[in-house]
N, C-alpha and C. Protein backbone atom coordinates (compact mmCIF):
# COMPACT_ATOMS: atom_id res chain seq x y z
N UNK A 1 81.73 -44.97 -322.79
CA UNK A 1 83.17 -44.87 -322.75
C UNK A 1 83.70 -44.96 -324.17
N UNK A 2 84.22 -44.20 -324.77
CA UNK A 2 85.04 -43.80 -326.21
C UNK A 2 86.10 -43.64 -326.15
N UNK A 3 87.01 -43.61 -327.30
CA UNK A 3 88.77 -43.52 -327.31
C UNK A 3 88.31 -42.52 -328.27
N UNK A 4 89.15 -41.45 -328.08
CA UNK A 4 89.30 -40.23 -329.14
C UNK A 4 90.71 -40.18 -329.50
N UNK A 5 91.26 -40.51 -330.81
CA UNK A 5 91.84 -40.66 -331.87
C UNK A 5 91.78 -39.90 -332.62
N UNK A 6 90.98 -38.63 -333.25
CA UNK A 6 90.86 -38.03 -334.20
C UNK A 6 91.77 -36.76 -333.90
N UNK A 7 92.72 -36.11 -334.78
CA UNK A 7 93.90 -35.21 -334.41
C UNK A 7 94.08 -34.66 -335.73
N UNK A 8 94.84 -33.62 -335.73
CA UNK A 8 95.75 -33.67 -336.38
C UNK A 8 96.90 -34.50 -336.67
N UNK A 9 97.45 -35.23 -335.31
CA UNK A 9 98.47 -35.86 -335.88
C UNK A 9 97.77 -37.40 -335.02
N UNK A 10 98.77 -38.31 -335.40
CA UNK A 10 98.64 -39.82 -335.08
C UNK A 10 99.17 -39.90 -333.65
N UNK A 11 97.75 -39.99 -332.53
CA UNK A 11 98.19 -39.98 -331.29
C UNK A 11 97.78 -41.04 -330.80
N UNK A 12 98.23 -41.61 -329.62
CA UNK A 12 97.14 -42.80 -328.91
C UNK A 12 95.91 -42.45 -328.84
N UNK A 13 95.15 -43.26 -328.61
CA UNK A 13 93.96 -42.86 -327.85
C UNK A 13 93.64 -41.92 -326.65
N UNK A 14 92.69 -41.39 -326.45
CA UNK A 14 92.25 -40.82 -325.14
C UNK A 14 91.05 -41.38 -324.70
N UNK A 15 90.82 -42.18 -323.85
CA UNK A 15 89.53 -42.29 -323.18
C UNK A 15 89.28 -41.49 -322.47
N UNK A 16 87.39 -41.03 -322.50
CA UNK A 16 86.65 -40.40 -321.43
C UNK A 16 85.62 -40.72 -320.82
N UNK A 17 85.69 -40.53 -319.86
CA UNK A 17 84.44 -41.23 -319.14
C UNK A 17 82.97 -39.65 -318.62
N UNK A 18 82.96 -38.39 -320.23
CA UNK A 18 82.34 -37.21 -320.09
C UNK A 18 80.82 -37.88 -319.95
N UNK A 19 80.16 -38.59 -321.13
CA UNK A 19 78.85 -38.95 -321.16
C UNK A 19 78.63 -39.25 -319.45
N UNK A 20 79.14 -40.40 -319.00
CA UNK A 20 78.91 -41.22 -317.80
C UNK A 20 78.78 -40.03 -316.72
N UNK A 21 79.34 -39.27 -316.22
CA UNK A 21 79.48 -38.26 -315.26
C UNK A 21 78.55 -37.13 -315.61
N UNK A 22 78.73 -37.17 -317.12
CA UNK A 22 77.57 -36.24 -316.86
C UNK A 22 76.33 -36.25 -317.03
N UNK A 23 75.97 -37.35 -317.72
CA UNK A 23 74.66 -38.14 -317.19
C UNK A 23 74.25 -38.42 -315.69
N UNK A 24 75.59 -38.57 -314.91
CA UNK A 24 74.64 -39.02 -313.50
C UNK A 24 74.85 -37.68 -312.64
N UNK A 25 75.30 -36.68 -313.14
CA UNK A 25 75.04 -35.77 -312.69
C UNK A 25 73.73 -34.57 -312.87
N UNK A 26 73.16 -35.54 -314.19
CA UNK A 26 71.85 -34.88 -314.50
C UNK A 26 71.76 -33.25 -315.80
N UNK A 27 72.81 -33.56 -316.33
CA UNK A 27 73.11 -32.15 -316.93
C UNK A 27 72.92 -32.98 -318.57
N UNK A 28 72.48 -32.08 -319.47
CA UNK A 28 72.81 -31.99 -321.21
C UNK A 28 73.90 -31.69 -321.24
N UNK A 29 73.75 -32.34 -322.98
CA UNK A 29 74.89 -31.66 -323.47
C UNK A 29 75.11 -30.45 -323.04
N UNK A 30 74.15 -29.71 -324.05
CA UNK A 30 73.89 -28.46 -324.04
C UNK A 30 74.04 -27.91 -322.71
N UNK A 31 73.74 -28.15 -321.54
CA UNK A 31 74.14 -27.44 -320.15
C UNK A 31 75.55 -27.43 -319.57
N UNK A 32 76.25 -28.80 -320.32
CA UNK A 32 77.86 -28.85 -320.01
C UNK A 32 78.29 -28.11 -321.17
N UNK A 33 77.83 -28.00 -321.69
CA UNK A 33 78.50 -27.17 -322.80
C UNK A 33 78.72 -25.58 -322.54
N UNK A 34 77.42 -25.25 -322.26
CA UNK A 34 77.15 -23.79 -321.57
C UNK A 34 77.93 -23.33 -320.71
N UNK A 35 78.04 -24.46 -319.52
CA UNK A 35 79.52 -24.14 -318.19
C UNK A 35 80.67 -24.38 -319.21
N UNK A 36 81.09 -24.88 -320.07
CA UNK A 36 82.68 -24.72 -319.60
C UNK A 36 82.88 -24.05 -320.95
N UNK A 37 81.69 -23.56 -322.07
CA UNK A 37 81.78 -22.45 -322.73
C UNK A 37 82.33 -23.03 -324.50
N UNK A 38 81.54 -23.83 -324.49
CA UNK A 38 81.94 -24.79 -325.87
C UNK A 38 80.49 -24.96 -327.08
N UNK A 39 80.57 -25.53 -327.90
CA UNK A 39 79.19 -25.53 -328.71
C UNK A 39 79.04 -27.32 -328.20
N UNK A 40 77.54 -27.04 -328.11
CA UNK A 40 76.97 -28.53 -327.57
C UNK A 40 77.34 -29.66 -328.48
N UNK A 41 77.81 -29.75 -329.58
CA UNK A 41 78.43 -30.33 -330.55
C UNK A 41 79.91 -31.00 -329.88
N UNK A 42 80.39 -30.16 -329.22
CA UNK A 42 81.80 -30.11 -329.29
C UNK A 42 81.58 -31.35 -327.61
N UNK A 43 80.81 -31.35 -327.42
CA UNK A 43 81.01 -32.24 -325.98
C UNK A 43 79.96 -33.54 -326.76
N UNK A 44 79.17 -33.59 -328.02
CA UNK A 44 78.90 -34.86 -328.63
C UNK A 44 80.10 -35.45 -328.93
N UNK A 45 81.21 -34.45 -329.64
CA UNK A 45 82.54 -35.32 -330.32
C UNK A 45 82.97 -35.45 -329.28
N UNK A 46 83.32 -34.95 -328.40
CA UNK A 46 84.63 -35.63 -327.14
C UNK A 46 83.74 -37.10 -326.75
N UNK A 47 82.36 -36.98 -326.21
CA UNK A 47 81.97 -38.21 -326.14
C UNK A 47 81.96 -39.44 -326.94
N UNK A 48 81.60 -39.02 -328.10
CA UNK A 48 81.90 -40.04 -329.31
C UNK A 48 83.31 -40.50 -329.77
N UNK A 49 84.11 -39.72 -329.21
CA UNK A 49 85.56 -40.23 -329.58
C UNK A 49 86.29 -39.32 -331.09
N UNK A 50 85.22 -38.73 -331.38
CA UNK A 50 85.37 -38.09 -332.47
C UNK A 50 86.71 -36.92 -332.51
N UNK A 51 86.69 -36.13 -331.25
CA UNK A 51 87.57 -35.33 -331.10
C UNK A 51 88.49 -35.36 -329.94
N UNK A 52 89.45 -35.14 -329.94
CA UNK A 52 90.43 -35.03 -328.72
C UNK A 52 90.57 -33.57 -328.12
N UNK A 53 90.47 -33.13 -326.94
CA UNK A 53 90.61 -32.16 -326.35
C UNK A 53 91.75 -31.36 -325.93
N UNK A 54 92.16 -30.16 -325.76
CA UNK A 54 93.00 -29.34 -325.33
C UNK A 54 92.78 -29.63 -323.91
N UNK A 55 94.52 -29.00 -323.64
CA UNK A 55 94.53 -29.40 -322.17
C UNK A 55 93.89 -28.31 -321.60
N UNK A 56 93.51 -27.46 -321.82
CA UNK A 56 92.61 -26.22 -320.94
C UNK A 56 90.80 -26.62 -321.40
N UNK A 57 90.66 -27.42 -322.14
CA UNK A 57 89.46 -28.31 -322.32
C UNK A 57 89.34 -28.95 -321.51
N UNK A 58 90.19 -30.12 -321.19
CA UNK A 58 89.48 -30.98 -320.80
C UNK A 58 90.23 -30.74 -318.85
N UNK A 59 90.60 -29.85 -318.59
CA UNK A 59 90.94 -29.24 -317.33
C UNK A 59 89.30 -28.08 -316.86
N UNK A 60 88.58 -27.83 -318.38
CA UNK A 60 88.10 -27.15 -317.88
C UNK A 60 86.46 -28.00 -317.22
N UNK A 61 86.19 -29.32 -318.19
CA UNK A 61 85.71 -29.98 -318.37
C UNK A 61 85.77 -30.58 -316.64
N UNK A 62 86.84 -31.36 -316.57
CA UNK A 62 86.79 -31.69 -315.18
C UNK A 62 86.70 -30.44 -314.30
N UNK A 63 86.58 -29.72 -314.00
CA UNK A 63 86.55 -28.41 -313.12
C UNK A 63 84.66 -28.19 -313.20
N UNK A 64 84.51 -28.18 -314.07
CA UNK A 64 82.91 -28.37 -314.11
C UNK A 64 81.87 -29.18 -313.65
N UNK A 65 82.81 -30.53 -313.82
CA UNK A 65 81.64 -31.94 -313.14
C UNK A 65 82.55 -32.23 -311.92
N UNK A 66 83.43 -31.39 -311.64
CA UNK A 66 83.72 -31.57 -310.19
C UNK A 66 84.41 -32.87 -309.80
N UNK A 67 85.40 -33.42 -311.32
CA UNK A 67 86.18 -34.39 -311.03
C UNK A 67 87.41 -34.00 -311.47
N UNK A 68 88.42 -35.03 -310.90
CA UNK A 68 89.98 -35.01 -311.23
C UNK A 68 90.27 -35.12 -312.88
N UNK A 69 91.35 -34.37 -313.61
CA UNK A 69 91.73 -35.12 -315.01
C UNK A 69 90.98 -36.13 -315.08
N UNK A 70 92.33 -37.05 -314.30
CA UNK A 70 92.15 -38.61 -314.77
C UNK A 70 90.97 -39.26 -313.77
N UNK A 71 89.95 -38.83 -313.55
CA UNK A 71 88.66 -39.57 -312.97
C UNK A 71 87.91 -39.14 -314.95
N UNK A 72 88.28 -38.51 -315.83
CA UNK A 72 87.33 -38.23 -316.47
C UNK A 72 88.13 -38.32 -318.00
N UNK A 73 89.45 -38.31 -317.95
CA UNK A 73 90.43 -38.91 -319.24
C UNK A 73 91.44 -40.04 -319.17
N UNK A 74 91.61 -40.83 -319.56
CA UNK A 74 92.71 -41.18 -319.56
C UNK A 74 93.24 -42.09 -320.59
N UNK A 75 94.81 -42.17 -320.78
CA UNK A 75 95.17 -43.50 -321.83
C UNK A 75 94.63 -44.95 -321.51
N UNK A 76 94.19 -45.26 -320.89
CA UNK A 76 94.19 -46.55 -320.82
C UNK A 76 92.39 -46.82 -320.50
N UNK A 77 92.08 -47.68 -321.13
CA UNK A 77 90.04 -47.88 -321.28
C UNK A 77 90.05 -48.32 -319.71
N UNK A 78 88.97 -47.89 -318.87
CA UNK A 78 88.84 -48.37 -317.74
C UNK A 78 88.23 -50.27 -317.67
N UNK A 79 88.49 -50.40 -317.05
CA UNK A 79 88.10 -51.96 -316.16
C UNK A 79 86.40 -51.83 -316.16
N UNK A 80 85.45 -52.69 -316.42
CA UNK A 80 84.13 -52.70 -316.25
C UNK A 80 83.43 -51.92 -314.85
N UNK A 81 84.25 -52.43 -313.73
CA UNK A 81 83.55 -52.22 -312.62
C UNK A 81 84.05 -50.61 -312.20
N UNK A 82 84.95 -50.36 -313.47
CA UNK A 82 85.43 -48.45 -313.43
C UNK A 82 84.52 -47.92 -313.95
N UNK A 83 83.32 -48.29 -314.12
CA UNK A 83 82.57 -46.84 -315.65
C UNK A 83 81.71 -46.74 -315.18
């Protein structure tokens, strides 16, 4: 679980919960990357917090692992027994 902060401009955080889901869904980087059409890099930074996503990113992102937005972004860090 990571906060992505890195922008152009000074935004809150974004938490994601991408690694977690898509680890137990059994997929790479590199294979989530492939579905929703990104460089396998680009789903290390969203995990690491490194980068923040477009909203047709991370819409496309959830559309891929077959969860809601906010099952897979959100402002606020989840609760332990959430991750």
């Amino acid at each position: 679980m990571y906060a992505t902060s890195m922008s152009r401009n000074s935004e809150e955080p974004v938490f994601n919960q991408i690694e977690e889901i898509r680890t137990s869904l059994g997929l790479s980087r590199q294979e989530l990357a492939d579905l929703v059409g990104v460089h396998y890099q680009t789903i290390g930074y969203l995990e690491r917090g490194e980068y923040s996503p477009s909203l047709v990113l991370a819409l496309r992102i959830a559309q891929t692992l077959n969860k809601e937005v906010s099952e897979v972004f959100s402002l606020t860090e989840p609760k332990e027994g959430e991750k």
